[in-house]
PDB file of N, CA and C in Angstrom:
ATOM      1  N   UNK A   1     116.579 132.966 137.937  1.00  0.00           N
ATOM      2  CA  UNK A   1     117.190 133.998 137.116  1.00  0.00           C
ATOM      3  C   UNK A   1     116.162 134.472 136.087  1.00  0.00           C
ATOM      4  N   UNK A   2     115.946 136.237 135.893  1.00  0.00           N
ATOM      5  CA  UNK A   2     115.303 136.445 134.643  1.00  0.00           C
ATOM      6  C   UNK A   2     115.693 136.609 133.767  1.00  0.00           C
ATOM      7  N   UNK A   3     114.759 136.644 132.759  1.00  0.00           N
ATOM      8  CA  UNK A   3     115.506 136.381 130.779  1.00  0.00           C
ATOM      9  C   UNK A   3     116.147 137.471 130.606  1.00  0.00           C
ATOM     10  N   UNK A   4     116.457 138.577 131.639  1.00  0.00           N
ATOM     11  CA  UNK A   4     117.243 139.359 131.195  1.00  0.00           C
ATOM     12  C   UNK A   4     118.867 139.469 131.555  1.00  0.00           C
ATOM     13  N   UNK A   5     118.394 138.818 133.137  1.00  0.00           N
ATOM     14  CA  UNK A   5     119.915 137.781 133.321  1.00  0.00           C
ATOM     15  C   UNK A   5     120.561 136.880 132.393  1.00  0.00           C
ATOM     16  N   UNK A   6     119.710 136.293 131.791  1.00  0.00           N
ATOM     17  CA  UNK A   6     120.320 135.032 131.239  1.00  0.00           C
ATOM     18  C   UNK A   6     120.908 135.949 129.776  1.00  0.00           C
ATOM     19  N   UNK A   7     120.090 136.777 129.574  1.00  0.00           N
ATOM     20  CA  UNK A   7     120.455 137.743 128.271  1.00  0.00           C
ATOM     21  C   UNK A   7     121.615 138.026 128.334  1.00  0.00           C
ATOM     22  N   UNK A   8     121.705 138.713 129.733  1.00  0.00           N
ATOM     23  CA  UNK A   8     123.625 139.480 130.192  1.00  0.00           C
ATOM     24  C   UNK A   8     124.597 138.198 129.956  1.00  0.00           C
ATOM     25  N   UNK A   9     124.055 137.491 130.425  1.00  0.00           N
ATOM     26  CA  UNK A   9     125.510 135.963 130.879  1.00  0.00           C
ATOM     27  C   UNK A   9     125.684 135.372 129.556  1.00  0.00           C
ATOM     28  N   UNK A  10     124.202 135.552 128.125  1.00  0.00           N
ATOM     29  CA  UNK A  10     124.980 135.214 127.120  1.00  0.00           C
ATOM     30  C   UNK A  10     125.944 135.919 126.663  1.00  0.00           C
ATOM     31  N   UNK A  11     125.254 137.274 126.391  1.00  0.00           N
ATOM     32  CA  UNK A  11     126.621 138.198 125.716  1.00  0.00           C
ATOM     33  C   UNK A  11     127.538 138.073 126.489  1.00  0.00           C
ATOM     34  N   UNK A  12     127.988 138.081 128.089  1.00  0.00           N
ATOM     35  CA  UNK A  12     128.949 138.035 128.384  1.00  0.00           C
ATOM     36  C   UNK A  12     129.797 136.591 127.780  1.00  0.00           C
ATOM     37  N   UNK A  13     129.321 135.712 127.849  1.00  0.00           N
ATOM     38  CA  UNK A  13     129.817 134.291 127.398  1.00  0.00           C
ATOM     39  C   UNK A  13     130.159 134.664 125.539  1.00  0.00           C
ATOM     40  N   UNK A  14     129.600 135.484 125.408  1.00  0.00           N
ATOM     41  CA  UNK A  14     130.077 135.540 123.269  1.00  0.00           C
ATOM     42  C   UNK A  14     131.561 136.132 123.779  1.00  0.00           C
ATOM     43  N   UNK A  15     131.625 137.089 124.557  1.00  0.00           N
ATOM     44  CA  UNK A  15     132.733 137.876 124.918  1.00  0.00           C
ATOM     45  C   UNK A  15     133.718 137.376 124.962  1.00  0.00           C
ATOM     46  N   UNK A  16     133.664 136.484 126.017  1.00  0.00           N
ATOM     47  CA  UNK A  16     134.536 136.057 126.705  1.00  0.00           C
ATOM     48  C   UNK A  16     135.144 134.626 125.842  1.00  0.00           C
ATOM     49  N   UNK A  17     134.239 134.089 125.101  1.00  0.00           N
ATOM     50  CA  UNK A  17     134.435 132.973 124.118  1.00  0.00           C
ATOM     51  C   UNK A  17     135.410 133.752 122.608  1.00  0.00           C
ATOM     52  N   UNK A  18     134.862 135.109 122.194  1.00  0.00           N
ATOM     53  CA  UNK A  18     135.591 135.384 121.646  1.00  0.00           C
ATOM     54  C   UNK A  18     136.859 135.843 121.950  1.00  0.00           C
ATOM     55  N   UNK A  19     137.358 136.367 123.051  1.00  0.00           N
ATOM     56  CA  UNK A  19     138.746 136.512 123.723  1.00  0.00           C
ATOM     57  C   UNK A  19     139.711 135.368 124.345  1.00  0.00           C
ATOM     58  N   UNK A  20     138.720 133.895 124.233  1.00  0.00           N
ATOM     59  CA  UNK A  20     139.192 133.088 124.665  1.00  0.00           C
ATOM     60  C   UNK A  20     140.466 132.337 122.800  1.00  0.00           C
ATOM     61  N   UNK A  21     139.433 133.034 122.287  1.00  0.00           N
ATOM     62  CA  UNK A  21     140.526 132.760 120.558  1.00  0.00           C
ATOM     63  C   UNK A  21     140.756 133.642 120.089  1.00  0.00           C
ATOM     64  N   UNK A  22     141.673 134.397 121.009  1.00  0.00           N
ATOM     65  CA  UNK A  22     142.305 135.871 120.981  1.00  0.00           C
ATOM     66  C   UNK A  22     141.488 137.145 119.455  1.00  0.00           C
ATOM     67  N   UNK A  23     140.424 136.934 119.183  1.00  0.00           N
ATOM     68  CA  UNK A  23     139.624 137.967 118.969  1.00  0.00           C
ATOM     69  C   UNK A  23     138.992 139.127 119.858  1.00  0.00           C
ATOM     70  N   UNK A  24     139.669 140.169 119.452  1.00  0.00           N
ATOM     71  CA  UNK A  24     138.692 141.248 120.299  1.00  0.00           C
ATOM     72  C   UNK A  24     137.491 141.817 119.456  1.00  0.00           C
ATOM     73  N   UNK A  25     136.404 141.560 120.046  1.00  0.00           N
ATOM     74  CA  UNK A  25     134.992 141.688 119.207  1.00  0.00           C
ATOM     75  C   UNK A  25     134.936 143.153 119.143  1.00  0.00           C
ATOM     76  N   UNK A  26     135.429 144.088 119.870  1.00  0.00           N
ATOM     77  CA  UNK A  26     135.133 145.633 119.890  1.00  0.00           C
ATOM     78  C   UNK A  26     136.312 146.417 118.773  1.00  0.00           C
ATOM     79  N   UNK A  27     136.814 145.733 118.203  1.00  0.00           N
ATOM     80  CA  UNK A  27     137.907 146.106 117.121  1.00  0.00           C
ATOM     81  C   UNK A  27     137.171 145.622 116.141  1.00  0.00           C
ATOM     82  N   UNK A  28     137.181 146.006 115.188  1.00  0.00           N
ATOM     83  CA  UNK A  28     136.334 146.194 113.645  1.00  0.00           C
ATOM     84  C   UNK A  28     137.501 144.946 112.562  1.00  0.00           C
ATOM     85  N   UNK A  29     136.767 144.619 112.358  1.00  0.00           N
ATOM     86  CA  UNK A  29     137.559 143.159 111.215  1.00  0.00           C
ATOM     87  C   UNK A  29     137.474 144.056 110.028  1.00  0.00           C
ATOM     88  N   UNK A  30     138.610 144.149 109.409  1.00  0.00           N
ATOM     89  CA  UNK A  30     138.572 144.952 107.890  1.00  0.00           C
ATOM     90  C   UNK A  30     137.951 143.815 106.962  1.00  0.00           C
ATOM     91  N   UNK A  31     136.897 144.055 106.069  1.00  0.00           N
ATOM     92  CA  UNK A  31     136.496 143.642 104.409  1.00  0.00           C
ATOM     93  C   UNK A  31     135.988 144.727 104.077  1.00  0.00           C
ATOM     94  N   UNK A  32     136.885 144.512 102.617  1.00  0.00           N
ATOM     95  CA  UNK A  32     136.613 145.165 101.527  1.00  0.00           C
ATOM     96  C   UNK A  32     135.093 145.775 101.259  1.00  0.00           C
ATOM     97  N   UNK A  33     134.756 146.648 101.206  1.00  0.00           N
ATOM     98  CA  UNK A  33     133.738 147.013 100.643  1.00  0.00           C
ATOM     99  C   UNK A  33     132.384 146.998 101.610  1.00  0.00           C
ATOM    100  N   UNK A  34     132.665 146.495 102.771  1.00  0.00           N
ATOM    101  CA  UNK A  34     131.464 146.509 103.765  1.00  0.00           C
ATOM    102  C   UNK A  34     131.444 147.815 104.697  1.00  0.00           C
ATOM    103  N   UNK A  35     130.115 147.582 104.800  1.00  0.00           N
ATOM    104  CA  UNK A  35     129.912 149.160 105.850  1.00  0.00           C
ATOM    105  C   UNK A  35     130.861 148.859 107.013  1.00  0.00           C
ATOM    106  N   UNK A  36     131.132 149.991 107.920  1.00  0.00           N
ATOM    107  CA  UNK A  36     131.731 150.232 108.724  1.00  0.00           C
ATOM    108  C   UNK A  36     130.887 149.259 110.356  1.00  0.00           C
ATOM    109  N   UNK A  37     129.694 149.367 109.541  1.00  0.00           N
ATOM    110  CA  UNK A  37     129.260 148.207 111.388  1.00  0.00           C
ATOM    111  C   UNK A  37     128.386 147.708 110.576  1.00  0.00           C
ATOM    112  N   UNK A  38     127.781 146.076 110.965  1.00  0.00           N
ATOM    113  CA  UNK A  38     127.197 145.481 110.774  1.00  0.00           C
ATOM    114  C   UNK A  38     125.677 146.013 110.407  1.00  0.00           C
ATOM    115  N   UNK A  39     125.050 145.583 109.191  1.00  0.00           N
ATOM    116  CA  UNK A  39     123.866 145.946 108.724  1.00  0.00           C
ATOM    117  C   UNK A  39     123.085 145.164 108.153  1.00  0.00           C
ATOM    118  N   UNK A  40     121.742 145.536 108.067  1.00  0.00           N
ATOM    119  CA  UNK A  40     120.513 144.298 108.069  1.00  0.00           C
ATOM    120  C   UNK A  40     120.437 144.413 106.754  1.00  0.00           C
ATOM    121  N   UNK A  41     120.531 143.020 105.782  1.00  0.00           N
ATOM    122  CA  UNK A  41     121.297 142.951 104.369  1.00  0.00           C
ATOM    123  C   UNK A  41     119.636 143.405 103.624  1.00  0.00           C
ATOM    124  N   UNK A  42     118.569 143.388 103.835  1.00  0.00           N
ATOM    125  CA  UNK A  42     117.156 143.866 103.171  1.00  0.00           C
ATOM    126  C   UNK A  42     116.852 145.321 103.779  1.00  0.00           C
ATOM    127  N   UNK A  43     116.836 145.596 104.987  1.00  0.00           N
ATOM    128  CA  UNK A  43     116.094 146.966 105.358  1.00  0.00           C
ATOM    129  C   UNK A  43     117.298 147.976 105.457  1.00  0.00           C
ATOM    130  N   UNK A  44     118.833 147.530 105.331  1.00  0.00           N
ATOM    131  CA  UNK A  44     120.151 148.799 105.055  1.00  0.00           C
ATOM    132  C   UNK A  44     120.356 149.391 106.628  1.00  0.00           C
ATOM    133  N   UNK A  45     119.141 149.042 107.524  1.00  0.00           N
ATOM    134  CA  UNK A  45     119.496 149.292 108.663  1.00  0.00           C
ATOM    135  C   UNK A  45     120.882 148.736 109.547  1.00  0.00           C
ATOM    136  N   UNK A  46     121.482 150.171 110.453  1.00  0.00           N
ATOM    137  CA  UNK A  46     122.166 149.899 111.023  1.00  0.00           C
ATOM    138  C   UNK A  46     122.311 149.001 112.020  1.00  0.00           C
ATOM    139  N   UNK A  47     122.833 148.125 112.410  1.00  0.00           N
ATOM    140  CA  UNK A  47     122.972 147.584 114.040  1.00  0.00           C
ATOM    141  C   UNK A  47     123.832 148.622 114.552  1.00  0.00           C
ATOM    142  N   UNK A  48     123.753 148.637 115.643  1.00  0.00           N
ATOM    143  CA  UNK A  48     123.649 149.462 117.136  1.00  0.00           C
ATOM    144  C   UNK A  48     124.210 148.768 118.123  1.00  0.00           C
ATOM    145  N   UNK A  49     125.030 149.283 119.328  1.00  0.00           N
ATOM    146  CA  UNK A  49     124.996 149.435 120.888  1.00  0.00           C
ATOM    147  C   UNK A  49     125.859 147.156 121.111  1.00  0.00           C
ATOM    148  N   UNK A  50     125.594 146.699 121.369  1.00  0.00           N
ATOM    149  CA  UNK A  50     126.329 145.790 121.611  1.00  0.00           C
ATOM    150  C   UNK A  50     125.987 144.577 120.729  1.00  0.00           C
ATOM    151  N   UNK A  51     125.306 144.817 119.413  1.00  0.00           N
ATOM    152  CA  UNK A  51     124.725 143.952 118.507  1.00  0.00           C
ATOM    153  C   UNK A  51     126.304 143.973 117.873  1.00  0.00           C
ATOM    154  N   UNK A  52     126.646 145.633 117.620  1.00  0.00           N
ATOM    155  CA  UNK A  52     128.701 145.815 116.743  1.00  0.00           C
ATOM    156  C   UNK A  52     128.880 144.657 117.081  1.00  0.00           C
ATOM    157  N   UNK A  53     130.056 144.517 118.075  1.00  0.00           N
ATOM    158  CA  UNK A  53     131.079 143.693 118.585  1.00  0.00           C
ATOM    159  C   UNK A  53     130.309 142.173 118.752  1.00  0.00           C
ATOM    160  N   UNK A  54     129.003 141.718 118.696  1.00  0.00           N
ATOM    161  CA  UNK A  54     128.516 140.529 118.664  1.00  0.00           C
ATOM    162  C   UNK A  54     128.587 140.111 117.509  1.00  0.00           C
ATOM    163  N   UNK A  55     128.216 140.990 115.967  1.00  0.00           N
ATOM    164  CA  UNK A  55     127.980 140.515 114.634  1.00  0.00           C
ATOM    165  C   UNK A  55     129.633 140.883 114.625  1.00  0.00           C
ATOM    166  N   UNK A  56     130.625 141.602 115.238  1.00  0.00           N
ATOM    167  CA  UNK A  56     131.936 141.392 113.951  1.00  0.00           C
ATOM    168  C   UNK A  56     132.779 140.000 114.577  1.00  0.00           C
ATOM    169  N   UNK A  57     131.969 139.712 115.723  1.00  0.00           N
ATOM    170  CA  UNK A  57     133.406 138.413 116.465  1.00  0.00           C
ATOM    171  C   UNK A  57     132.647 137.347 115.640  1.00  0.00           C
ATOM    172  N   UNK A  58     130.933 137.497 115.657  1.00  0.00           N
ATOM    173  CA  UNK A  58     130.653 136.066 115.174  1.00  0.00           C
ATOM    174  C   UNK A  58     130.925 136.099 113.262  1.00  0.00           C
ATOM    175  N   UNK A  59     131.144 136.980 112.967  1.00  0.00           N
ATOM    176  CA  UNK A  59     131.592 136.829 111.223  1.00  0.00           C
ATOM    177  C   UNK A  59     133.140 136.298 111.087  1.00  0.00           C
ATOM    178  N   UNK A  60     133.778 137.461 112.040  1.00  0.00           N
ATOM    179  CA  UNK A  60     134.991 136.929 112.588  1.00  0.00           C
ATOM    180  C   UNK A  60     134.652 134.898 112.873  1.00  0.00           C
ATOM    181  N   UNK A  61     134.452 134.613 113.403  1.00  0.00           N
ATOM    182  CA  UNK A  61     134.936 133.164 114.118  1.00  0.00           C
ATOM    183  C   UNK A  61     134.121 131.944 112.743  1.00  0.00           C
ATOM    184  N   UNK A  62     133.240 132.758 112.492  1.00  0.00           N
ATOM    185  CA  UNK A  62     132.718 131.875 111.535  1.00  0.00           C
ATOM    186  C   UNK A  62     133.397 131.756 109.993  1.00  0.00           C
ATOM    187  N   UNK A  63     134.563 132.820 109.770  1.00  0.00           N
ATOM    188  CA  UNK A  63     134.742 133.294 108.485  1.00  0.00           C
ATOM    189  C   UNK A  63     134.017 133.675 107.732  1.00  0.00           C
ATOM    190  N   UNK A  64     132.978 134.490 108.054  1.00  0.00           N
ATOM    191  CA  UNK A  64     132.059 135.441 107.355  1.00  0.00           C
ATOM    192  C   UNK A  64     132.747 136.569 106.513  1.00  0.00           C
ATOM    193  N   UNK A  65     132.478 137.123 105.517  1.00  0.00           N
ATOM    194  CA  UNK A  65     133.358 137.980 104.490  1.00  0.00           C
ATOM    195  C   UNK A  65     132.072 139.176 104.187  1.00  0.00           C
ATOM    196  N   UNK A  66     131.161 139.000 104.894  1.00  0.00           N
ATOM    197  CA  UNK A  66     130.287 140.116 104.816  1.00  0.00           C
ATOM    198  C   UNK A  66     129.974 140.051 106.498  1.00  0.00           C
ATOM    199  N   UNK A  67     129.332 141.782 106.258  1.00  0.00           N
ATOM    200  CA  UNK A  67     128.480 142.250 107.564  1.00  0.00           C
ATOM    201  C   UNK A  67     127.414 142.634 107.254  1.00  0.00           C
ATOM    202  N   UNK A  68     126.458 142.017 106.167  1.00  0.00           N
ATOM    203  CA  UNK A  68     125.070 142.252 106.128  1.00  0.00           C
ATOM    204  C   UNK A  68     124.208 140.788 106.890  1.00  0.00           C
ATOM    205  N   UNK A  69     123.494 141.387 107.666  1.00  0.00           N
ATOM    206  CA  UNK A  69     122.629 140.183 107.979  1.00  0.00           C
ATOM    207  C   UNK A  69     120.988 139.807 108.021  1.00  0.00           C
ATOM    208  N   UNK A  70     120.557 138.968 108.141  1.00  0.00           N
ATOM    209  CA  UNK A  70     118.838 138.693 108.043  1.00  0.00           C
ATOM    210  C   UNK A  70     118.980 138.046 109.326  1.00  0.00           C
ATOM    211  N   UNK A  71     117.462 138.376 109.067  1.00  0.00           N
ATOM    212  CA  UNK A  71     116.668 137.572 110.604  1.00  0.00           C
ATOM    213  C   UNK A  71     116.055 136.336 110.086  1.00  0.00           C
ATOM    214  N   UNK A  72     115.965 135.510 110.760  1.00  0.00           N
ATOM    215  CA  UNK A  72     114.994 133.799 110.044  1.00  0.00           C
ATOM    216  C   UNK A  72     113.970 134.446 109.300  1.00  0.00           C
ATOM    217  N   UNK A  73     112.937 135.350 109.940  1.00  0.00           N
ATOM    218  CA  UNK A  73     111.768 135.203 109.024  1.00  0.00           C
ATOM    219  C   UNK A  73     112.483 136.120 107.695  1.00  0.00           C
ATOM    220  N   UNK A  74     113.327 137.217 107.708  1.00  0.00           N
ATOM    221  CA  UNK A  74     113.636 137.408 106.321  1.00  0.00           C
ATOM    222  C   UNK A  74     114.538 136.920 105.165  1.00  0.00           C
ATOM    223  N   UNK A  75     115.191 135.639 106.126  1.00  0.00           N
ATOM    224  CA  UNK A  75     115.500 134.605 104.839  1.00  0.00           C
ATOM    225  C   UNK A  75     114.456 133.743 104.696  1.00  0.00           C
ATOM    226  N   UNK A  76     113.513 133.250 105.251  1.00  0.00           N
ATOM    227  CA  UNK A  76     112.388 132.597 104.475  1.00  0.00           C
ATOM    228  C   UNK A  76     111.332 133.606 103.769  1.00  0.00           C
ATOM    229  N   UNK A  77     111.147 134.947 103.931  1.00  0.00           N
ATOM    230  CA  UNK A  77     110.175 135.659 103.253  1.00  0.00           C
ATOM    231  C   UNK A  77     111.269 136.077 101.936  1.00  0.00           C
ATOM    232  N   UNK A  78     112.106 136.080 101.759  1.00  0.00           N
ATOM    233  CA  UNK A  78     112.703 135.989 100.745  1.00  0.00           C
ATOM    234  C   UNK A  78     113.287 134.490  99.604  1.00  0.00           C
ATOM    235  N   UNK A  79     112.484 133.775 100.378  1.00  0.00           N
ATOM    236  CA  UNK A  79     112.532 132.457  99.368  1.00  0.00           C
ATOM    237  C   UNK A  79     113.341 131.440  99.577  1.00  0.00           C
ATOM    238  N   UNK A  80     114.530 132.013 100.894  1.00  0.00           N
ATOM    239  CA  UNK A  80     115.656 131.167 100.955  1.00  0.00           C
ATOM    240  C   UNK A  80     115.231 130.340 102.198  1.00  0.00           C
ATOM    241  N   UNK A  81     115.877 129.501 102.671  1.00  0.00           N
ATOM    242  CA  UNK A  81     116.240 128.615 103.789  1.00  0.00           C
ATOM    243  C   UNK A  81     117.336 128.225 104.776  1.00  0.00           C
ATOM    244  N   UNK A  82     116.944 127.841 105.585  1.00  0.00           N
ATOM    245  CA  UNK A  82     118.322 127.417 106.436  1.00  0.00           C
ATOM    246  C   UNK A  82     118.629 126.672 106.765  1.00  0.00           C
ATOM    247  N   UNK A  83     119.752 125.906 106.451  1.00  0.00           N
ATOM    248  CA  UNK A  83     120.356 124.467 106.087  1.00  0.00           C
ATOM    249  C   UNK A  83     120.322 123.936 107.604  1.00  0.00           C
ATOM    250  N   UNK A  84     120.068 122.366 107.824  1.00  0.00           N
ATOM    251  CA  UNK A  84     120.059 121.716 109.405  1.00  0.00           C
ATOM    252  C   UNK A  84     121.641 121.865 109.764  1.00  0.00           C
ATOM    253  N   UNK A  85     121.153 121.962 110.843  1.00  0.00           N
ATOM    254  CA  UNK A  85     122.912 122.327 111.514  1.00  0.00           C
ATOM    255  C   UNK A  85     123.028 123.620 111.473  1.00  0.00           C
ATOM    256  N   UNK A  86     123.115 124.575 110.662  1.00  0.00           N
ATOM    257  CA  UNK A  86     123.012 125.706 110.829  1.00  0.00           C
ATOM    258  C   UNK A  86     122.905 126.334 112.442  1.00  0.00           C
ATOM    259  N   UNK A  87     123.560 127.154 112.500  1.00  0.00           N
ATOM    260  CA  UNK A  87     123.402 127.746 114.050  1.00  0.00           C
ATOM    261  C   UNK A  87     123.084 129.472 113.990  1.00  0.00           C
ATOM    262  N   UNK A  88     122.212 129.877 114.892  1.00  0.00           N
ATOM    263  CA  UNK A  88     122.069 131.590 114.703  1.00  0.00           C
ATOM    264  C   UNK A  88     123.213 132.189 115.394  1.00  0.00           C
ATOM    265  N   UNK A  89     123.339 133.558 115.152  1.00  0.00           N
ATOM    266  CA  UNK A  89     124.314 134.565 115.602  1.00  0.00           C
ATOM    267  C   UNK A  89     123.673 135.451 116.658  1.00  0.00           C
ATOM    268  N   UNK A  90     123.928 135.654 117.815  1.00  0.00           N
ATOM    269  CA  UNK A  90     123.493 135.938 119.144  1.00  0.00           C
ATOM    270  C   UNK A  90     123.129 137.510 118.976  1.00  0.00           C
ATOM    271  N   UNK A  91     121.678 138.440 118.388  1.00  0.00           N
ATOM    272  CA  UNK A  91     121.918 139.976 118.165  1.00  0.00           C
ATOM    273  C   UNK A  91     120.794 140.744 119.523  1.00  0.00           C
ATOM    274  N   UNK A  92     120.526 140.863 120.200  1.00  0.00           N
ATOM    275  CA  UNK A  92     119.814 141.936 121.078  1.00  0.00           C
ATOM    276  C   UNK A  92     118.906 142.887 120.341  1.00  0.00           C
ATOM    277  N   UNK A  93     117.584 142.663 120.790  1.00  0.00           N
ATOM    278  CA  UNK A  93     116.827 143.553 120.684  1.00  0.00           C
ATOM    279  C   UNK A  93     116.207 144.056 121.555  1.00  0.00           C
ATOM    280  N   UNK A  94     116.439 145.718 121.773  1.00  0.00           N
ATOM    281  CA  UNK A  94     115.291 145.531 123.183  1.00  0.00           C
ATOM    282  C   UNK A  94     113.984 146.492 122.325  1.00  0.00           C
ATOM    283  N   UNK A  95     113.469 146.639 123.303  1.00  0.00           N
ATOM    284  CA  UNK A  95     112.153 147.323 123.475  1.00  0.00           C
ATOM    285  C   UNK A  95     111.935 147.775 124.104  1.00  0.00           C
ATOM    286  N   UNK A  96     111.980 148.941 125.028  1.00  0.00           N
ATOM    287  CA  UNK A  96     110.990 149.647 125.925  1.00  0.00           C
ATOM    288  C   UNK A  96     109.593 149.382 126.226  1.00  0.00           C
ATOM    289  N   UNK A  97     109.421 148.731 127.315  1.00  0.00           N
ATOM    290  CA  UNK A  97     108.026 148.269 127.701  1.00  0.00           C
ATOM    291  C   UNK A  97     107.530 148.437 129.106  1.00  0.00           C
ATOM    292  N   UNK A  98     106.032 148.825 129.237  1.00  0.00           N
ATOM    293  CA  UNK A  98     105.588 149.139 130.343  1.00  0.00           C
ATOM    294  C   UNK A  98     105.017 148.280 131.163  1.00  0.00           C
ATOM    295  N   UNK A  99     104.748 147.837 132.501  1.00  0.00           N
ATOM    296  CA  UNK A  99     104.073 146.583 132.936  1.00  0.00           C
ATOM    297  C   UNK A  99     103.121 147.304 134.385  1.00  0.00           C
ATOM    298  N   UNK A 100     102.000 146.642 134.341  1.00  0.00           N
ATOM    299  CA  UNK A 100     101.742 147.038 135.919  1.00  0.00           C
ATOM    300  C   UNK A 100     102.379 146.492 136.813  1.00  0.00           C
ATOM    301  N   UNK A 101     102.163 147.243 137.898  1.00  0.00           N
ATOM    302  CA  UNK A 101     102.623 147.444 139.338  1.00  0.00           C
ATOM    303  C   UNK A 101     102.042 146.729 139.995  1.00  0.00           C
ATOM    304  N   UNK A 102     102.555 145.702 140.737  1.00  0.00           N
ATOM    305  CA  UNK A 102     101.446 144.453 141.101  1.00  0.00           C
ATOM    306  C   UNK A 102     102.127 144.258 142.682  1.00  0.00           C
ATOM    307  N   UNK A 103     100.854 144.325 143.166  1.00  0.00           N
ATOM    308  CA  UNK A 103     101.262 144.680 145.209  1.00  0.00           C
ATOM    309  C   UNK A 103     101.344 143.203 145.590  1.00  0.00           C
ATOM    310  N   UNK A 104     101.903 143.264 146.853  1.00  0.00           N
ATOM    311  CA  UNK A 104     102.485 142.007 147.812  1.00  0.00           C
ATOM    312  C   UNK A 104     101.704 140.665 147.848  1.00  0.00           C
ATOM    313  N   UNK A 105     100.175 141.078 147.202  1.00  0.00           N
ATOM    314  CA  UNK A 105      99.738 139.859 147.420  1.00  0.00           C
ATOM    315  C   UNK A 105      98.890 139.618 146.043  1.00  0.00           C
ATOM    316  N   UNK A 106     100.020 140.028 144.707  1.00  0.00           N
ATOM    317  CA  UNK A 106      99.707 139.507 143.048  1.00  0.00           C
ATOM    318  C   UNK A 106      98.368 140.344 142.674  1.00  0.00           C
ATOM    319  N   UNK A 107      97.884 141.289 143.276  1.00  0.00           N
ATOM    320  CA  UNK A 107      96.639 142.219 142.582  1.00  0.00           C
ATOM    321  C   UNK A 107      97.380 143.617 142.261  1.00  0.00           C
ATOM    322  N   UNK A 108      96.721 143.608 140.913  1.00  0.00           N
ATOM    323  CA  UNK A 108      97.243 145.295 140.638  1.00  0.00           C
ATOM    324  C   UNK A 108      96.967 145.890 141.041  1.00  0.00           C
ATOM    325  N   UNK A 109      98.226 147.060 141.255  1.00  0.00           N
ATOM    326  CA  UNK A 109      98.388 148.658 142.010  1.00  0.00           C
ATOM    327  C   UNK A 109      97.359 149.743 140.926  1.00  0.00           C
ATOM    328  N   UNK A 110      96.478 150.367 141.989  1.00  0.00           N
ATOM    329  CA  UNK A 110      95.877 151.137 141.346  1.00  0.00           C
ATOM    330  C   UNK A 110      96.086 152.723 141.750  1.00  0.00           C
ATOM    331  N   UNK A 111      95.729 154.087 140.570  1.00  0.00           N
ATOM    332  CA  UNK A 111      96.158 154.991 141.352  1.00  0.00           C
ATOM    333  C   UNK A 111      95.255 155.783 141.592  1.00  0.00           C
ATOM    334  N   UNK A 112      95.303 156.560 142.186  1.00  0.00           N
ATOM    335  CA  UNK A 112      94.045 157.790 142.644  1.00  0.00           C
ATOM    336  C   UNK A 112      93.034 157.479 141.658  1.00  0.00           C
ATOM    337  N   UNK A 113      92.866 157.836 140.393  1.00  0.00           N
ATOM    338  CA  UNK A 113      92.098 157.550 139.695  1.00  0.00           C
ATOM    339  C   UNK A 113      90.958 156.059 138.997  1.00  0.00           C
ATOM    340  N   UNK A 114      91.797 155.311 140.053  1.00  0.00           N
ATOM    341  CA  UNK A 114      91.752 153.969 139.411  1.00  0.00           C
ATOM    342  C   UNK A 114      91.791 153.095 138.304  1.00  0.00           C
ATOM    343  N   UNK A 115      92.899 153.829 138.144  1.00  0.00           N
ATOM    344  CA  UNK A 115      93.720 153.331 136.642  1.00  0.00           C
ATOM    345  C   UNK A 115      95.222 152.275 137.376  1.00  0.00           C
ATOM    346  N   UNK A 116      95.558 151.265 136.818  1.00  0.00           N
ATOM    347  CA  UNK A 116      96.234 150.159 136.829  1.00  0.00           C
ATOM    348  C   UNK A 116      97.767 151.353 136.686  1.00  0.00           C
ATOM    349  N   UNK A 117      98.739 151.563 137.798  1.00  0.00           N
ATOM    350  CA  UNK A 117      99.842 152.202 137.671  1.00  0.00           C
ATOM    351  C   UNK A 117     100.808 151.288 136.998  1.00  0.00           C
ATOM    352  N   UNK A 118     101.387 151.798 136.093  1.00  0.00           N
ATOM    353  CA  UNK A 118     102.702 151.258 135.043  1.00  0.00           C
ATOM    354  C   UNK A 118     103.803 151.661 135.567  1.00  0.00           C
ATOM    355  N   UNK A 119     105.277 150.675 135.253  1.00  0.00           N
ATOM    356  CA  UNK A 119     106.577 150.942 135.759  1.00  0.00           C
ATOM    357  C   UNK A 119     107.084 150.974 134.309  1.00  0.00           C
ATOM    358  N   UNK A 120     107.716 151.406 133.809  1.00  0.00           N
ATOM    359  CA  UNK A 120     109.174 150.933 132.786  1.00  0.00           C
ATOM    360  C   UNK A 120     110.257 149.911 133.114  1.00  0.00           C
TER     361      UNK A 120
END
């Protein structure tokens, strides 16, 4: 399986773990005073696309009372830490990335020009 399989079968497993304790992650948890979707508590940036319904089930299940969040390195570049035991919250990032084209027997595909051809 690739890491992008295993990527799908987690979120599917947050899903399905959160519907298993009758939370629906795609319905918005009301608190007071928080943005409308989950946001990165230093850069104000929005989360996006299936990060929503991952950050409101896991604030949801954890009793979280905010939807601002950090990444590890920006609670330690901000001075703080993270207690043992502590567990992370499952968020997706992708990237758009290019790779060569690599023929039947592991040597790269080259093209007219002899330049190394890229896929997306």
């Amino acid at each position: 399986m690739n890491r992008s399989n295993d990527l799908y079968q987690k979120v599917t497993d947050e899903i399905i773990a959160a519907l298993e304790k009758s939370l629906i992650p795609w319905v918005r948890p009301w608190r007071e005073g928080e943005p409308l979707v989950p946001m990165n508590a230093l850069s104000g940036r929005f989360y996006h696309g299936i990060n929503i319904p991952l950050l409101w089930s896991s604030a949801e299940q954890q009793g979280y009372e905010s939807d601002r969040w950090l990444n590890f390195t920006q609670i330690r570049n901000t001075g703080g830490n993270v207690r043992k035991g502590e567990k992370s919250t499952l968020a997706v990032f992708y990237l758009p990335q290019q790779r060569e084209v690599v023929g039947t027997v592991g040597n790269t595909v080259l093209d007219t020009a002899g330049n190394p051809e890229v896929t997306s």
